[in-house]
Structure formats: C-alpha cells, structure tokens
Protein backbone atom coordinates (compact mmCIF):
# COMPACT_ATOMS: atom_id res chain seq x y z
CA UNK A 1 0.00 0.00 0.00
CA UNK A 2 1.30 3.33 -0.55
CA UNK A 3 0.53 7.09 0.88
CA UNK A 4 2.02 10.44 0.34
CA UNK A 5 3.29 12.37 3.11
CA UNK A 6 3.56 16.10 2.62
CA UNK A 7 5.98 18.66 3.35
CA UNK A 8 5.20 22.31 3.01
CA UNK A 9 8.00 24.27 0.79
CA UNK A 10 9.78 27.46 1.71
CA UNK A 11 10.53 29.51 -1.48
CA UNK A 12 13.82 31.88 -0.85
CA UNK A 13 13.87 34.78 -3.05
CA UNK A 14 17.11 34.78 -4.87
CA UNK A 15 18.08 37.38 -7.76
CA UNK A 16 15.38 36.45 -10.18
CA UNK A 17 14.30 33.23 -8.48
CA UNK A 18 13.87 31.30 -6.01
CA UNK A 19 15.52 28.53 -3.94
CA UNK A 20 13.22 25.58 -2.42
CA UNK A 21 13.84 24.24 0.58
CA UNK A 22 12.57 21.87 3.22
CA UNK A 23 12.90 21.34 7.27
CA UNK A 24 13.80 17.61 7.61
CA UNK A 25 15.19 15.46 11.14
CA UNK A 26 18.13 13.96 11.24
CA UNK A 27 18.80 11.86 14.30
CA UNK A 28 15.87 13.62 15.53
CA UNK A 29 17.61 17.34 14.80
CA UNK A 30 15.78 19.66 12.40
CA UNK A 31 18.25 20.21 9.29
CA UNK A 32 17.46 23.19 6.39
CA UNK A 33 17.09 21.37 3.01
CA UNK A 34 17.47 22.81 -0.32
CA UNK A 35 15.78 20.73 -2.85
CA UNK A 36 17.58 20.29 -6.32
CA UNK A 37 16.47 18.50 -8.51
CA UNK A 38 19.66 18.67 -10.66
CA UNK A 39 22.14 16.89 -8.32
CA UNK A 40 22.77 13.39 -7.94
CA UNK A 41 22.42 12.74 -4.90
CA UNK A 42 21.55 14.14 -1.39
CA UNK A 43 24.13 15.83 0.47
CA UNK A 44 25.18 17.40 3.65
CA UNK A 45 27.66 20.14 4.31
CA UNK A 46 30.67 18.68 6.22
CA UNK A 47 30.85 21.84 8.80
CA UNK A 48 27.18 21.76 9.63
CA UNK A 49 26.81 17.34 9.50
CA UNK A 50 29.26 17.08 12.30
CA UNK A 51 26.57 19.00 15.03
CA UNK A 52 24.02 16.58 14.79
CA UNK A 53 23.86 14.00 17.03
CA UNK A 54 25.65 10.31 16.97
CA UNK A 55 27.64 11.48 13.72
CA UNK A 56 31.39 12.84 14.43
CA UNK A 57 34.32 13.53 12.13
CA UNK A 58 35.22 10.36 12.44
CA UNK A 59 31.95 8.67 10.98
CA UNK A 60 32.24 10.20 7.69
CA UNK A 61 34.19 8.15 5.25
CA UNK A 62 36.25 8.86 2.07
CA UNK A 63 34.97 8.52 -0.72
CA UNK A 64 38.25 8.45 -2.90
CA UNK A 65 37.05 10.73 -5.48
CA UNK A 66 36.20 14.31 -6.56
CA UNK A 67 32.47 15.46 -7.51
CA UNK A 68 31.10 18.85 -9.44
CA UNK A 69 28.38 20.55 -8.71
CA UNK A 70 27.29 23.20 -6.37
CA UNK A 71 29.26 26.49 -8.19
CA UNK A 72 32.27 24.63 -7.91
CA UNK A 73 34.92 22.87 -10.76
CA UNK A 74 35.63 19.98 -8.45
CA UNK A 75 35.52 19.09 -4.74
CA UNK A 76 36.73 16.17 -2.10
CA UNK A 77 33.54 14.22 -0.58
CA UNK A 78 33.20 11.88 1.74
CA UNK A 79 29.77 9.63 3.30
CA UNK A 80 28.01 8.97 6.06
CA UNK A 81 25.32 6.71 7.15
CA UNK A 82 22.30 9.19 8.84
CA UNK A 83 20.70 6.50 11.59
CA UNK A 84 16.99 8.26 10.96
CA UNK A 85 16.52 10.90 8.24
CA UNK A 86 12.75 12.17 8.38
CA UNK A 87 11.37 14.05 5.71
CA UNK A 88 7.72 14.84 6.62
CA UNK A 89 5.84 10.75 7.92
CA UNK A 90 8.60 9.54 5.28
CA UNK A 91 11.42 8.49 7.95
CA UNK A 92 14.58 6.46 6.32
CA UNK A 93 16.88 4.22 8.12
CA UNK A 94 20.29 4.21 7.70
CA UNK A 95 20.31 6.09 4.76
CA UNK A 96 23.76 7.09 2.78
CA UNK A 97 24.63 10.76 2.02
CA UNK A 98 27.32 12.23 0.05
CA UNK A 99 28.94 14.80 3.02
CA UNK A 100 31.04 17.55 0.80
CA UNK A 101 31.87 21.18 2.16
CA UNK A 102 29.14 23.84 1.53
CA UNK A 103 30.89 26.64 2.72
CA UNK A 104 30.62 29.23 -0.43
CA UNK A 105 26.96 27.79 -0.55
CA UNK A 106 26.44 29.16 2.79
CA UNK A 107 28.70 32.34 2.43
CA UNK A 108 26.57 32.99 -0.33
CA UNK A 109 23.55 33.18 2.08
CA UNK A 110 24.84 34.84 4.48
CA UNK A 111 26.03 37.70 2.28
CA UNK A 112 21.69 37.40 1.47
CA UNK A 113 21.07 37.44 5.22
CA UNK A 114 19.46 34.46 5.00
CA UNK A 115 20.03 31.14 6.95
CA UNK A 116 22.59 28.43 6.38
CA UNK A 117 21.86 25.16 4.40
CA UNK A 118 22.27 21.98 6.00
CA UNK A 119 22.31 20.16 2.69
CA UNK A 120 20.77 19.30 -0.62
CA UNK A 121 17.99 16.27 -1.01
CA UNK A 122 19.27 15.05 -4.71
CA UNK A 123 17.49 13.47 -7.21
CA UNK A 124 17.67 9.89 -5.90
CA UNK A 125 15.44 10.24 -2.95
CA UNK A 126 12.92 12.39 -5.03
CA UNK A 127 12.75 9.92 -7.83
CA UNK A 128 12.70 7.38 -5.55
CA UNK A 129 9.68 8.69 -3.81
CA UNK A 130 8.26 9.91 -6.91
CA UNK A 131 8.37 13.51 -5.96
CA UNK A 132 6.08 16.05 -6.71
CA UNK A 133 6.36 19.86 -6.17
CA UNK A 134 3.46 21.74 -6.38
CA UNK A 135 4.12 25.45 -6.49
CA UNK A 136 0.43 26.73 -6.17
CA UNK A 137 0.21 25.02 -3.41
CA UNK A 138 4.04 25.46 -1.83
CA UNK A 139 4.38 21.99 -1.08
CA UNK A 140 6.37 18.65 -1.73
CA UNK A 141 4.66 15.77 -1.90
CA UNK A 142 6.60 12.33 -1.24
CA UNK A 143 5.14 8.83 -2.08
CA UNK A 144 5.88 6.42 0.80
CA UNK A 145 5.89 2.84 0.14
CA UNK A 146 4.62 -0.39 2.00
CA UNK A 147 2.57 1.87 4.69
C-alpha cells in the first residue's frame, strides 16, 4: 500500500528566483534542506553534519574521489550513514549521504542574510519517492511505500 506524506515548501527569493527548501530530522535534529532537482544525490555540508547527534568527524568516510556541482569545478567528498533521516511521515533508516563542504553555498547566504543550508535532497530520494512539487500550493509531496 502506498501514501504520500507532505511537506510544506519554503521559497527563498534569490536574484530572479527562487531557492526551495525543506525542514527535515536527522537523528531527531531539524536540518534546512534545499531541494535540487539537478544533483545526484543528497548531500550534507561537512561543517554543519558534524553538530548533529551520533555522527562525528570520524563517521564520515572517504569517498576516494572528486564530484562537481554546487558552483564549484571539483571538490573532495566523503559519506556517512544518517541513523533516521525524516522528511515529513517519510522516515529512512540508515540512509547514505554524500557529506562535501558547503561553505561558499552558505557564504553565499549569508552575504543574502538568509540562513545556512544543511544540505541538498538530490534526485535519488525524489525519484525514488516519486516527488512532486506543487508550487500553487508550496508543497512537496513524497510517495511512501509499503505503509
């Protein structure tokens, strides 16, 4: 059986558009998500990863290569394993994330006096849950599986 949980969207005035993010849990801590649905996967900045509970420094693990993306030629990533990652009634176990450093991101914002970014839900979870972003209504719609 499925169901669809959904998550209201905040749209950030930027220039001439807008950024859309999210409020998700991790490890039961609320984490600011920008959603793009241009990058691979989901990702959390490595400065801002490291406050939430049960996940140190020494949890992340290297990933042996360089990505692009995020304004940048190339950067240094690494992963961790998020123990609970809730996204609206959609909760994920154990759940792998691509941890990279998202400090121009967040320079960036400040500079806009707006808030930092936690990280970046990728296109992998929102195909997976066969995502749906409905700007009249500001909200993100998620399909949950085997409810």
């Amino acid at each position: 059986m499925k169901s669809t949980t959904i998550i209201p969207l905040e749209f950030v005035p930027l220039e001439e558009g807008y950024h859309l993010m999210i409020t998700a849990r991790v490890n039961g801590k609320e984490v600011r998500m920008l959603i793009d649905t241009g990058a691979s996967r989901t990702c959390f900045d490595r400065q801002r990863i490291v406050q939430i509970p049960a996940i140190s420094e020494e949890d992340l693990e290297g990933l042996e290569k360089t990505g692009t993306g995020l304004g940048t030629n190339t950067m240094e990533s690494a992963g961790a394993i998020l123990n609970t990652f809730c996204i609206g009634t959609l909760c994920l176990s154990e759940y792998p994330v691509v941890v990279i450093d998202m400090q121009h991101v967040n320079a960036s914002y400040s500079q806009l006096d707006l808030p930092p970014i936690d990280g970046v839900i990728g296109s992998e979870l929102l195909l997976q849950h066969q995502a749906v972003i409905n700007y009249a209504r500001k909200h993100l719609e998620l399909t949950i599986e085997g409810c």
